[in-house]
Structures are given as structure tokens and as C-alpha cells.
C-alpha atoms as a PDB file:
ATOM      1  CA  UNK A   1     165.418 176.524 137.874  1.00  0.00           C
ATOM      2  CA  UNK A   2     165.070 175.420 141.199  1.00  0.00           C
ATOM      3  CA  UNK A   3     161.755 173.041 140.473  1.00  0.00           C
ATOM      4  CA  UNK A   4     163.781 171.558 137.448  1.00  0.00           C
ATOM      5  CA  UNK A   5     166.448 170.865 140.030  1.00  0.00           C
ATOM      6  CA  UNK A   6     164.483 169.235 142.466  1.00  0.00           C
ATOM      7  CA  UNK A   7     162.436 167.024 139.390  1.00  0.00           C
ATOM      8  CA  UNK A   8     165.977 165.898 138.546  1.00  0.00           C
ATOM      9  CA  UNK A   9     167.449 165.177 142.628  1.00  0.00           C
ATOM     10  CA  UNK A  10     163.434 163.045 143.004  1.00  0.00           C
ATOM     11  CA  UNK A  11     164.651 161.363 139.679  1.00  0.00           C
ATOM     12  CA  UNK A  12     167.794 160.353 140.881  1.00  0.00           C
ATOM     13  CA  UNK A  13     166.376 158.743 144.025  1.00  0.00           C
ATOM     14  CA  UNK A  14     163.926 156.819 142.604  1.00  0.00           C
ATOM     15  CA  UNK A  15     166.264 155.273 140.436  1.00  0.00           C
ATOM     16  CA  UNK A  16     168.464 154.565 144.055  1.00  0.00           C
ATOM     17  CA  UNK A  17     165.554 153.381 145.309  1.00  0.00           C
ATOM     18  CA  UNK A  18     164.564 151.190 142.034  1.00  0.00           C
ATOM     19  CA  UNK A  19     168.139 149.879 142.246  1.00  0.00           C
ATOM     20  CA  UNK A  20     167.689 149.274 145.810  1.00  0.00           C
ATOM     21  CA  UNK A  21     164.386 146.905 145.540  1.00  0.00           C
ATOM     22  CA  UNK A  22     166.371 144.949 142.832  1.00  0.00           C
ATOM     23  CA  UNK A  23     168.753 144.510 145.405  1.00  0.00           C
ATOM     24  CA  UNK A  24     166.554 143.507 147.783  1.00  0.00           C
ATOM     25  CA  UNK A  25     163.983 141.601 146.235  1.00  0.00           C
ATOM     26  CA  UNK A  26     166.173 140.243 142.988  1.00  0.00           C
ATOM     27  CA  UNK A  27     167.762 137.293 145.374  1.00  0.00           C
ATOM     28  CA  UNK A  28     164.352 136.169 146.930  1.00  0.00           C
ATOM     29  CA  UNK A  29     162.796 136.361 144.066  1.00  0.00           C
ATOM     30  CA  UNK A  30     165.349 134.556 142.170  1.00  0.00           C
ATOM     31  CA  UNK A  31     164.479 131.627 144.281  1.00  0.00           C
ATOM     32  CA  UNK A  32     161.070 131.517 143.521  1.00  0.00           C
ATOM     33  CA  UNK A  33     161.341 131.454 140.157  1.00  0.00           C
ATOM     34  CA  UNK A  34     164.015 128.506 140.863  1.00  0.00           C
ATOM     35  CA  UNK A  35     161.863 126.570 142.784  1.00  0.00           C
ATOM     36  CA  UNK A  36     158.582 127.103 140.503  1.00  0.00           C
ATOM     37  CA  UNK A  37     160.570 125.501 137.264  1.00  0.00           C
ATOM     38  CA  UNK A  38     161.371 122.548 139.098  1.00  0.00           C
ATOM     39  CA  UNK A  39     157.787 122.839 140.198  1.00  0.00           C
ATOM     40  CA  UNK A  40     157.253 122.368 136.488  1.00  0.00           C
ATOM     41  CA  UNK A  41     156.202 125.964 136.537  1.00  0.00           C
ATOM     42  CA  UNK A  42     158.395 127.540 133.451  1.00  0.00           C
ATOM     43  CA  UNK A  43     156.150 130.086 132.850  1.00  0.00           C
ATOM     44  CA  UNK A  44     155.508 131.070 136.367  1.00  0.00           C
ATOM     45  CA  UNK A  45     159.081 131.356 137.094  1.00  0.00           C
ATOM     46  CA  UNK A  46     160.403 133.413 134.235  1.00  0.00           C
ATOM     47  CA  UNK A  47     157.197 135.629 135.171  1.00  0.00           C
ATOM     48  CA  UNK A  48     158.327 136.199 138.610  1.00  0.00           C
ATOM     49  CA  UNK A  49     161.786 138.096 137.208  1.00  0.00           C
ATOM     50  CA  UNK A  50     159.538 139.762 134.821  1.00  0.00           C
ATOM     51  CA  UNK A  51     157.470 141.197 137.529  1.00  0.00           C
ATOM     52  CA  UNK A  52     160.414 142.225 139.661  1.00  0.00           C
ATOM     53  CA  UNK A  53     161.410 144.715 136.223  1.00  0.00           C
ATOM     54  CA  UNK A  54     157.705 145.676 135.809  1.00  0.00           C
ATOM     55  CA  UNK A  55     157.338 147.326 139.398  1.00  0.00           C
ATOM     56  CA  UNK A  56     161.306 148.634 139.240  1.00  0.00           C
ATOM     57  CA  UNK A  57     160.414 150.299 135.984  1.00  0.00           C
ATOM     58  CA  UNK A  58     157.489 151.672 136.951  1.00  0.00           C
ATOM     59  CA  UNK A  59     159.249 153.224 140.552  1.00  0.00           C
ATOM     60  CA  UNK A  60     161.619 154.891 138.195  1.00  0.00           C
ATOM     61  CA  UNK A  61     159.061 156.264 135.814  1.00  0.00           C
ATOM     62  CA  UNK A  62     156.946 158.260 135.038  1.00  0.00           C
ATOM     63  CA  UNK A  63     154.203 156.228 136.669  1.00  0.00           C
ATOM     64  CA  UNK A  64     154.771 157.162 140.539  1.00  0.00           C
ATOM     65  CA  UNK A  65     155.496 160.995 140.284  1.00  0.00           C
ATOM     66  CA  UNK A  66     151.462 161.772 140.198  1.00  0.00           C
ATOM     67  CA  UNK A  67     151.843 159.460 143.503  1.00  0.00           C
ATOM     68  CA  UNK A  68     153.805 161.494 145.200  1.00  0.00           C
ATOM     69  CA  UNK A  69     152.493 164.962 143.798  1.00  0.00           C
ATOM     70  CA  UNK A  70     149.221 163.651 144.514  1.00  0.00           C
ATOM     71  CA  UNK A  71     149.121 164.486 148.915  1.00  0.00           C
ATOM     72  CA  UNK A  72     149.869 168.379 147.759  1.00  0.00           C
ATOM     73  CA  UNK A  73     147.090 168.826 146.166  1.00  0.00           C
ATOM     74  CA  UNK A  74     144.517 169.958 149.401  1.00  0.00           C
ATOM     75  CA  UNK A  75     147.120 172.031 150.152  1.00  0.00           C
ATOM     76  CA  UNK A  76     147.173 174.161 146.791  1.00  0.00           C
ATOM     77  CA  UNK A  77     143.037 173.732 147.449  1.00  0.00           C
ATOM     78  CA  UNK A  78     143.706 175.252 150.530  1.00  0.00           C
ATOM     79  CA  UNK A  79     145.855 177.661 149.312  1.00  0.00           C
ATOM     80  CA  UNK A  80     143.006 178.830 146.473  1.00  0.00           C
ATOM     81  CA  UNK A  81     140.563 179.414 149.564  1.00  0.00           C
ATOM     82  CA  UNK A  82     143.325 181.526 151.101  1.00  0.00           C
ATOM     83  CA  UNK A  83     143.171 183.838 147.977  1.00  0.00           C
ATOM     84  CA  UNK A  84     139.269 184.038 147.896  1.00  0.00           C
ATOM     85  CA  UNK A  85     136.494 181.274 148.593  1.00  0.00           C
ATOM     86  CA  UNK A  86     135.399 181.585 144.988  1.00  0.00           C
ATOM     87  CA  UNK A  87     139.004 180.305 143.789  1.00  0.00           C
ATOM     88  CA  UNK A  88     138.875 177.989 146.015  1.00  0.00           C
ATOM     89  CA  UNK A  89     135.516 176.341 145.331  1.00  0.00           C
ATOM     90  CA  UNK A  90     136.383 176.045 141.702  1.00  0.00           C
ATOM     91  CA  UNK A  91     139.575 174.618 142.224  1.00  0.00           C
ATOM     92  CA  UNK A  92     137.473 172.116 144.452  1.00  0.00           C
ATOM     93  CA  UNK A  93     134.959 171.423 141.857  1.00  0.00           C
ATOM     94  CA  UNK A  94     137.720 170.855 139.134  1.00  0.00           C
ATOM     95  CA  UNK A  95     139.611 168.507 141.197  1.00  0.00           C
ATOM     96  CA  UNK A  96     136.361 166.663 142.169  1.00  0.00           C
ATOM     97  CA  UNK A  97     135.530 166.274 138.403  1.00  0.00           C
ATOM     98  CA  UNK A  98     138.739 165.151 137.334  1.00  0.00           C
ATOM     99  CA  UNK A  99     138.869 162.341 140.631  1.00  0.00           C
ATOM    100  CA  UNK A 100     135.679 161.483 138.943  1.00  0.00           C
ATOM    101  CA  UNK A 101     137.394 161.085 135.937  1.00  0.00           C
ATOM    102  CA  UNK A 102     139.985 158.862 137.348  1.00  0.00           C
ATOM    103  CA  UNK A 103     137.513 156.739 139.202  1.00  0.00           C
ATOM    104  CA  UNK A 104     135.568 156.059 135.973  1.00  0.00           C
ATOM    105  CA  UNK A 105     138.723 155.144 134.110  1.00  0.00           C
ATOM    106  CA  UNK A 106     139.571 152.745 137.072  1.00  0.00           C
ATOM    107  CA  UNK A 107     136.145 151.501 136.432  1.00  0.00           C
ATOM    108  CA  UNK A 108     135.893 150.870 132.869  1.00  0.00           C
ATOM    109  CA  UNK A 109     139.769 149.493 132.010  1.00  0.00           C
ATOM    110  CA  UNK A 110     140.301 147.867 134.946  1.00  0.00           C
ATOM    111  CA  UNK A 111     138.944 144.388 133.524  1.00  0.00           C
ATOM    112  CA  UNK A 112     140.369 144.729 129.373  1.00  0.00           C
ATOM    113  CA  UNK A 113     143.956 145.628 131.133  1.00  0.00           C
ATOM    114  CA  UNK A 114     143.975 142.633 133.299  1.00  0.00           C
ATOM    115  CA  UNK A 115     142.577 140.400 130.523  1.00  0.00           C
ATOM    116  CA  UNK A 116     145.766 142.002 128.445  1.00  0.00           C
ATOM    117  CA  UNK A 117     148.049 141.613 131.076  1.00  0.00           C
ATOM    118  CA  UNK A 118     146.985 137.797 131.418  1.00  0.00           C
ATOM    119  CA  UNK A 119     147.077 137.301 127.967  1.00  0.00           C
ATOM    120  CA  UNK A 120     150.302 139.059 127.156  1.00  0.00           C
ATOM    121  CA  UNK A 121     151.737 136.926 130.320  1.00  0.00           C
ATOM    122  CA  UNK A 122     150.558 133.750 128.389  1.00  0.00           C
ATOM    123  CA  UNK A 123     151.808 134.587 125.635  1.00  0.00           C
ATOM    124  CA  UNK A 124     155.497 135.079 126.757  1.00  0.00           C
ATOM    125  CA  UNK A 125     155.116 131.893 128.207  1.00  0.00           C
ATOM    126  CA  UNK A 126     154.620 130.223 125.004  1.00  0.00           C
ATOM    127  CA  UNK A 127     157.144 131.991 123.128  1.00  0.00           C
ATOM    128  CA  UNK A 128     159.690 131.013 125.366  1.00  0.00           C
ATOM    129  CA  UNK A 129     158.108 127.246 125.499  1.00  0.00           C
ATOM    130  CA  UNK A 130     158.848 127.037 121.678  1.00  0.00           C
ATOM    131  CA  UNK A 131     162.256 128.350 122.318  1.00  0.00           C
ATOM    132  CA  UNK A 132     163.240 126.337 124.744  1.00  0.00           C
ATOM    133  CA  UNK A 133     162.319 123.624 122.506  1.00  0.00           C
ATOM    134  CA  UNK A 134     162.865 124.895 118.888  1.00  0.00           C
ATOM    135  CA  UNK A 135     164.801 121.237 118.281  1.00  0.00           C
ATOM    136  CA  UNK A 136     161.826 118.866 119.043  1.00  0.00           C
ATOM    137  CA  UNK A 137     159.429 121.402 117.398  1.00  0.00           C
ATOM    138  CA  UNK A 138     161.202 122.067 113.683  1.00  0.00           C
ATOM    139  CA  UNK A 139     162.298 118.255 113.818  1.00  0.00           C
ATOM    140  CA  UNK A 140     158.480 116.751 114.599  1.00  0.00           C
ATOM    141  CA  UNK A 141     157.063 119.852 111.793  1.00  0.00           C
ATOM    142  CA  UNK A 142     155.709 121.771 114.521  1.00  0.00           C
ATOM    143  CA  UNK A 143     156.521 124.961 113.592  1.00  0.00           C
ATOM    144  CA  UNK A 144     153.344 126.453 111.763  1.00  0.00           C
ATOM    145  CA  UNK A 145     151.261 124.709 114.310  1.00  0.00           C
ATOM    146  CA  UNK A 146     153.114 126.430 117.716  1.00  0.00           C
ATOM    147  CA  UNK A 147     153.306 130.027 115.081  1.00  0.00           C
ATOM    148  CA  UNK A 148     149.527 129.537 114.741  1.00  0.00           C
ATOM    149  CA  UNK A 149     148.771 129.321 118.296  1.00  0.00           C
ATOM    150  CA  UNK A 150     151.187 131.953 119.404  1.00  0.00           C
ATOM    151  CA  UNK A 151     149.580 134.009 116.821  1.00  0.00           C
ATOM    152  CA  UNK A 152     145.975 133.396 117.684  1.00  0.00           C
ATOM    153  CA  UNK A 153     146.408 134.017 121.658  1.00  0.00           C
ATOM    154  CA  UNK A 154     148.802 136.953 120.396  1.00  0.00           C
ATOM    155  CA  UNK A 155     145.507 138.839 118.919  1.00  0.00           C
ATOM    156  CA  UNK A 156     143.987 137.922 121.696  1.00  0.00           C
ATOM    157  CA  UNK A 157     146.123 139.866 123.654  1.00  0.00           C
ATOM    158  CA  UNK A 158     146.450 142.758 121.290  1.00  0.00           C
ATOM    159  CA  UNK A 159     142.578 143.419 121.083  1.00  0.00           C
ATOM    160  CA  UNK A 160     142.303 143.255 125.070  1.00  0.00           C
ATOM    161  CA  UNK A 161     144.998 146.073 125.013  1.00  0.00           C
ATOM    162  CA  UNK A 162     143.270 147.893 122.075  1.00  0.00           C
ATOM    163  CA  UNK A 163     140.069 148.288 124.153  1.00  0.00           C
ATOM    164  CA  UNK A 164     141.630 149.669 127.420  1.00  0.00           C
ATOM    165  CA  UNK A 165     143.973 151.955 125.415  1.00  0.00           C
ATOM    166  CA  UNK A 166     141.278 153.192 123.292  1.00  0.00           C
ATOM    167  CA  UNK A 167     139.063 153.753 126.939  1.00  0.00           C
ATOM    168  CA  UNK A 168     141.695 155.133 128.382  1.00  0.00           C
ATOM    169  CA  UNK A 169     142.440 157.434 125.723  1.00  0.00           C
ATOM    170  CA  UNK A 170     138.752 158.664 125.542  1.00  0.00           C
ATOM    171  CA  UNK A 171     139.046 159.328 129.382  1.00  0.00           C
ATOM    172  CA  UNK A 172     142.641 161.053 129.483  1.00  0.00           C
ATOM    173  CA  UNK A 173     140.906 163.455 126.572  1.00  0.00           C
ATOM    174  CA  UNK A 174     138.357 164.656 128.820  1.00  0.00           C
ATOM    175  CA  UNK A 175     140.274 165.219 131.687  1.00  0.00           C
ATOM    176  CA  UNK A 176     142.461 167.210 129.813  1.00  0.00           C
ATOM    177  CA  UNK A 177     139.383 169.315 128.489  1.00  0.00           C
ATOM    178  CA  UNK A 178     138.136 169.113 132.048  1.00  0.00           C
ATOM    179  CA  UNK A 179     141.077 170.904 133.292  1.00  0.00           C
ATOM    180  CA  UNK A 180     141.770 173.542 130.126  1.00  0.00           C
ATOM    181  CA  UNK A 181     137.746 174.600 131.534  1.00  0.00           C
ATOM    182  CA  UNK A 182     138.604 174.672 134.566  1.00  0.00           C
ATOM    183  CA  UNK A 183     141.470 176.569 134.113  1.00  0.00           C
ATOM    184  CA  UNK A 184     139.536 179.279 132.271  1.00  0.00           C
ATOM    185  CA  UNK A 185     136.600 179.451 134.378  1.00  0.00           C
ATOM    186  CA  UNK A 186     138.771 180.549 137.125  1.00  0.00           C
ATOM    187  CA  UNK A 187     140.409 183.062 135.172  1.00  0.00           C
ATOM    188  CA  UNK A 188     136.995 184.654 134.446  1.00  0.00           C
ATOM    189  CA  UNK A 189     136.052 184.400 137.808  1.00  0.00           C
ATOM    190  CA  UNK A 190     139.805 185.944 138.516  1.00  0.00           C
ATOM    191  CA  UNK A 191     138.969 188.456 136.058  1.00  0.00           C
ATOM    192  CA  UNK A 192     135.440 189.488 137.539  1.00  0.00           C
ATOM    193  CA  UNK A 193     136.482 189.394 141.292  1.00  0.00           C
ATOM    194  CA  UNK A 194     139.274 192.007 139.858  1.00  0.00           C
ATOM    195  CA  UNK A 195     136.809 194.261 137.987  1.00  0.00           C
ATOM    196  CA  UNK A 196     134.292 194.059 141.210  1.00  0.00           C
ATOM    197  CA  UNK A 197     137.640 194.685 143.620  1.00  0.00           C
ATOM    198  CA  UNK A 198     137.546 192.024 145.315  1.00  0.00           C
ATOM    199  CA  UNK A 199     140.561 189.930 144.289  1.00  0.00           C
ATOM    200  CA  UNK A 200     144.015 191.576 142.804  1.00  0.00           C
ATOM    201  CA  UNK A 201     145.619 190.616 139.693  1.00  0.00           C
ATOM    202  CA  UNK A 202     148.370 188.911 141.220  1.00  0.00           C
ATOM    203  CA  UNK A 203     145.819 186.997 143.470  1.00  0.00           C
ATOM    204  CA  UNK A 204     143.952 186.225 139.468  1.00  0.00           C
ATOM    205  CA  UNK A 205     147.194 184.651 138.157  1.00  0.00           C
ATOM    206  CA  UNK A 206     148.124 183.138 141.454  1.00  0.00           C
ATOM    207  CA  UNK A 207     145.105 181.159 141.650  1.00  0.00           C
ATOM    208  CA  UNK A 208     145.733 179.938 138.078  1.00  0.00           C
ATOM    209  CA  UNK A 209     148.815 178.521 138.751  1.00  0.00           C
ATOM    210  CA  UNK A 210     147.724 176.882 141.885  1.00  0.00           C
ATOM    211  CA  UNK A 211     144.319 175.134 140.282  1.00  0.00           C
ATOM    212  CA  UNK A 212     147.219 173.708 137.604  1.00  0.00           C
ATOM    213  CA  UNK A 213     149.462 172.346 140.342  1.00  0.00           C
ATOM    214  CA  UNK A 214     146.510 170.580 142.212  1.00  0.00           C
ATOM    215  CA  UNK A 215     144.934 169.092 139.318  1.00  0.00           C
ATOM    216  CA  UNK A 216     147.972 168.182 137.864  1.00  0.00           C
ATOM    217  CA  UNK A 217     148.694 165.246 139.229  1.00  0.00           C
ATOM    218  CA  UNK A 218     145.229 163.778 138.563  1.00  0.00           C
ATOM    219  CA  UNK A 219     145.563 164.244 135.159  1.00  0.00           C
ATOM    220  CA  UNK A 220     148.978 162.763 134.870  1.00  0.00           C
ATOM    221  CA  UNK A 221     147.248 159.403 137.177  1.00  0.00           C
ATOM    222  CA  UNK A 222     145.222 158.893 134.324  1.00  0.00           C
ATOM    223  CA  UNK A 223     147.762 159.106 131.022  1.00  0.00           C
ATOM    224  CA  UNK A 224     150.006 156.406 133.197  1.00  0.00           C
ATOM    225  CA  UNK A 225     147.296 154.758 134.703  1.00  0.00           C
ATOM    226  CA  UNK A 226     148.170 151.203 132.434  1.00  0.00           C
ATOM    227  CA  UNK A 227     151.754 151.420 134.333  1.00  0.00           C
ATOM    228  CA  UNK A 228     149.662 151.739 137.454  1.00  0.00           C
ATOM    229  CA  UNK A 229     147.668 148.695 136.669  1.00  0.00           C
ATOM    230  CA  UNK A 230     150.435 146.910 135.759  1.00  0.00           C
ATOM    231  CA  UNK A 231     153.037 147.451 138.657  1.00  0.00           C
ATOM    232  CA  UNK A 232     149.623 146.722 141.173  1.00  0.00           C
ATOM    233  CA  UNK A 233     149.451 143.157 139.151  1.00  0.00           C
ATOM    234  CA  UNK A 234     153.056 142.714 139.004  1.00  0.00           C
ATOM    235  CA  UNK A 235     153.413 143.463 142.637  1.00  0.00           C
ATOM    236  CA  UNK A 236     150.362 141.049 143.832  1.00  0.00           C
ATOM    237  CA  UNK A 237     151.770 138.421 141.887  1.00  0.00           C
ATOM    238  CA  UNK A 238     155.038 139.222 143.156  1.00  0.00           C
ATOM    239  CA  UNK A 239     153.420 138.314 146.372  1.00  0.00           C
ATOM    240  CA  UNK A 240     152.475 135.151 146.147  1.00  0.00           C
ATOM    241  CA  UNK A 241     155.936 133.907 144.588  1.00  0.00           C
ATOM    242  CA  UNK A 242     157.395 134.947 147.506  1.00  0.00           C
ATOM    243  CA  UNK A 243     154.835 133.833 150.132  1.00  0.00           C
ATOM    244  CA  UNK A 244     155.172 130.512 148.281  1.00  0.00           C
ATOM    245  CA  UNK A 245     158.668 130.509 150.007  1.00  0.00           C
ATOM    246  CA  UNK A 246     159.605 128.732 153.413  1.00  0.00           C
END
């Protein structure tokens, strides 16, 4: 009762502090995106406000809580060493698998996400192009023309998204087997230290609940790491609307 009632206080600040970045960065970047369209940047400008909801939404998301779980797990680590150096050399092997893991998934999604992300951006751009000028383009017979292109950088978009999400996927499925394994080799070696008297059964469940809380958030990382990737994008390019600014 009491973790469920701090999850829900930490989700009620980061929505306060979501709310409170709008606040703060909504005006600025309101100018930006004012000053690109008369740049003749349309599609720059309308991306700037679509940033500014990208990184809110991922602050007050799912996205950030492996984040902020993340520092605590050394101390569960520690904690697992505390109970018996066996415990904790498991839990230290698990979570160095799983980091592993995460690295490769950085690796080997980082470029199909940003090519989605850039394509997706593009895109939106041209969608909103053709709305803006849905006159000139149904009275010059544009229409299948502008649907055809939208379409073809549309797939374009879709199949750079298919191949993180399908990486991804095959990643997030082994960390998840990575940690069930882990979790049950350290109940047999829970289970052992008890029969040879070494550890007690409290000290066997203990350490099973403390390997789950520091691997955890590693696991999590990786299910929302396309969130991750796409605040970090949002918020570079975020930064150079702004620096653009007197």
C-alpha cells in the first residue's frame, strides 16, 4: 500500500513538472516556431510545438520512471552482498547481462528509429503542406499526385519503424528471459545455501525480491526505449530552435 502510494505522489509530480516545462518552454518555443514560418520554415516550425509535447509526454510517462529507479539499483546489489556474496554476485551478473542487453538494443535501433523519426517528421510536414493548401491542390488536380507522395514517403516511414520495433521486440524478449533465469538461478542458489546452512529462508526470498527490484528498471529501459529515443531527438532538436533565438 505504501509503494502504490508513493508510484501515485511520483506520478503526480511529474505531471507538475510536465506542466511546468510547458510553462516554461511553451512561450520560447512558440517564438521559434513563429520566426521559422516566416523563415519559410512551415515544417520546422509546427515541428518545434510537436517536440515540446514529445519530451512533456514522455516526462509524464512511462518512459522516465526506469530513469529514476535506475540509481537504486547498486544499492539493492549491495544489499544482495549484505545477505551472502553468492546473492550478490548473481544479482551482479544478471544486471551486467541485462545492461548488455540494453547497450545492444541502443546499438542496433538506434539508426531505423531515427530514420523513422525523420521520416515520420517529413511526413507531417507534407500532410499539413497539402492542408494548408487543399484549394490550389483539388483546383490544379493535384490530389492523387500529393496522396501518392504522402503515401510513398508514408511506407517509408512505416518500414523504418517496423525494423526497430521488430529489433526491439527481439531484445525486450530476451531480457525478459534473461531476468526470469536469473531470477531462478538465485533461488537455487537460495535454496542450496539453505540446505548447506549457510543462508536462511528469509535471507532466500529476500534476495529474490531484491535481484527483481535492481534489474527492474533495466528491463523496463528497454520496452520504452523508442520513447527514450524519441524525447533525446525531440529535445536536441528542441535545442537548436531555441539557440536559433536572439
Amino acid at each position: 500500500a505504501v509503494m502504490a502510494l508513493i508510484e501515485a505522489i511520483r506520478a503526480q509530480m511529474l505531471v507538475r513538472v510536465g506542466n511546468w516545462l510547458d510553462d516554461r518552454l511553451g512561450p520560447t518555443v512558440f517564438s521559434g516556431a513563429l520566426k521559422a514560418a516566416l523563415r519559410a520554415e512551415p515544417g520546422r516550425a509546427a515541428q518545434g510545438l510537436r517536440d515540446l509535447a514529445t519530451v512533456r509526454g514522455f516526462i509524464t510517462g512511462a518512459g522516465v520512471t526506469p530513469l529514476l529507479d535506475a540509481p537504486w539499483a547498486p544499492i539493492f546489489i549491495i544489499a544482495l552482498f549484505a545477505l551472502h556474496p553468492v546473492f550478490g554476485i548473481i544479482g551482479l551478473g544478471g544486471g551486467a547481462l541485462l545492461l548488455g542487453l540494453a547497450l545492444i538494443n541502443e546499438f542496433i535501433t538506434r539508426q531505423p528509429l531515427g530514420e523513422a523519426n525523420k521520416a515520420a517528421g517529413k511526413t507531417h510536414q507534407r500532410a499539413e503542406s497539402a492542408m494548408r493548401n487543399a484549394e490550389v491542390i483539388r483546383a490544379m488536380g493535384m490530389g492523387e499526385g500529393v496522396l501518392r507522395l504522402w503515401r510513398r514517403e508514408n511506407a517509408g516511414a512505416r518500414e523504418a519503424s517496423r525494423v526497430a520495433g521488430t529489433r526491439g521486440a527481439v531484445i525486450h524478449a530476451l531480457s525478459k528471459f534473461a531476468r526470469l533465469f536469473v531470477q531462478t538461478g538465485i533461488l537455487g542458489a537460495g535454496a542450496w545455501l539453505v540446505i548447506q546452512h549457510e543462508a536462511s529462508p528469509g535471507a532466500m526470498f529476500a534476495s529474490m525480491f531484491l535481484l527483481g527490484r535492481a534489474l527492474a528498471p533495466v528491463e523496463s529501459a528497454i520496452g520504452t526505449w523508442k520513447s527514450l529515443v524519441s524525447a533525446r531527438l525531440a529535445r536536441r532538436r528542441l535545442g537548436e530552435l531555441v539557440d536559433a533565438l536572439p
